[in-house]
Protein backbone atom coordinates (compact mmCIF):
# COMPACT_ATOMS: atom_id res chain seq x y z
CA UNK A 1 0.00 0.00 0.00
CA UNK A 2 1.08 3.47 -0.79
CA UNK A 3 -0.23 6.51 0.83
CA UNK A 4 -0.21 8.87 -2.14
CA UNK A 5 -1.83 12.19 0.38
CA UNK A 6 -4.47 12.73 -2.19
CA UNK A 7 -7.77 10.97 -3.32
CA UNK A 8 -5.89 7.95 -4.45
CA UNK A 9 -8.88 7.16 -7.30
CA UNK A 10 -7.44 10.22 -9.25
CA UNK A 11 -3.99 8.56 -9.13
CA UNK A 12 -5.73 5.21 -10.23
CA UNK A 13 -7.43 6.72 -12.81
CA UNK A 14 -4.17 8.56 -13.97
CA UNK A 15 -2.28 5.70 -14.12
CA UNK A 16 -5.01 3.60 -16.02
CA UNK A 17 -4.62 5.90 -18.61
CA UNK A 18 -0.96 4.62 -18.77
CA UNK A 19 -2.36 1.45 -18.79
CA UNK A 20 -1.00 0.60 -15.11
CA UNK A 21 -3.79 -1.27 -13.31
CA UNK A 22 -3.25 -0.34 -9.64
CA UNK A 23 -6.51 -0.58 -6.27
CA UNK A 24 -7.67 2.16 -4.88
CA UNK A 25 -7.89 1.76 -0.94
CA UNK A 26 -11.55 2.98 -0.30
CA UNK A 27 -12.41 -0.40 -0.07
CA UNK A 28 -10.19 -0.95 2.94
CA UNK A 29 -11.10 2.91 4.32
CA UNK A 30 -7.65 3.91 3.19
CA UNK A 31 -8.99 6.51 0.70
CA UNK A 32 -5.65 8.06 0.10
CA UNK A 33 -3.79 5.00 -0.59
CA UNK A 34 -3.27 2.20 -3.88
CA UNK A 35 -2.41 -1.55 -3.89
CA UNK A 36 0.31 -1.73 -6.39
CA UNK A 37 1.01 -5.73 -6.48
CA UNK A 38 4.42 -6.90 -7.87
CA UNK A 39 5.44 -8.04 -11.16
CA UNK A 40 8.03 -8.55 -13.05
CA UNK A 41 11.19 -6.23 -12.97
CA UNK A 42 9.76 -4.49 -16.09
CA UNK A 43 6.68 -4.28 -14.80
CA UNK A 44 7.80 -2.94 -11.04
CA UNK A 45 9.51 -0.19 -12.80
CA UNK A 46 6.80 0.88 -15.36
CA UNK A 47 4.66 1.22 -12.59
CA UNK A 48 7.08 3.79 -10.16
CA UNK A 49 7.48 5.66 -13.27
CA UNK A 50 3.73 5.67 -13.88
CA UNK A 51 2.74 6.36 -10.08
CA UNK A 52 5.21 9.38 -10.89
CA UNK A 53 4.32 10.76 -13.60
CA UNK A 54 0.33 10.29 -12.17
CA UNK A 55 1.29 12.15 -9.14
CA UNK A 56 2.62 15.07 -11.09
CA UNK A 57 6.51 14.50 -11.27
CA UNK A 58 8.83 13.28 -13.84
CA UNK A 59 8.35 9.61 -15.33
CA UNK A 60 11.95 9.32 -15.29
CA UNK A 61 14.95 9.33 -12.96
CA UNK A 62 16.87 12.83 -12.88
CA UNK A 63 20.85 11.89 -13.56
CA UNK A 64 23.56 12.67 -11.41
CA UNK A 65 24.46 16.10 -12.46
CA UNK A 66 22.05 16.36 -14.88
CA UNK A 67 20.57 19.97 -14.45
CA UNK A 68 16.69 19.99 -13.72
């Protein structure tokens, strides 16, 4: 479970668009969390980058001294 600090079925639907199946946690009165279950390696990663990019950031991994 992941406490994403927001209504967690706009991140779900976010990351659906992606097409990144993830749970809200209404279900288990955790409103502001998702159930991410593991997958493969690929998958694991597609989904951080997804849950990032849903919660507003950058899909991908700032380098070391890479300016922002």
């Amino acid at each position: 479970m992941v406490d994403v600090r927001i209504d967690a079925d706009i991140i779900v639907e976010r990351m659906a668009e992606q097409n990144v199946l993830v749970a809200g946690g209404k279900d288990w009165d955790m409103p502001t969390y998702i159930r991410i279950s593991y997958g493969t390696d690929m998958e694991n990663k597609m989904a951080i980058c997804s849950l990032l990019y849903a919660a507003g950031g950058s899909p991908f991994p700032r380098v070391r001294g890479q300016k922002s």
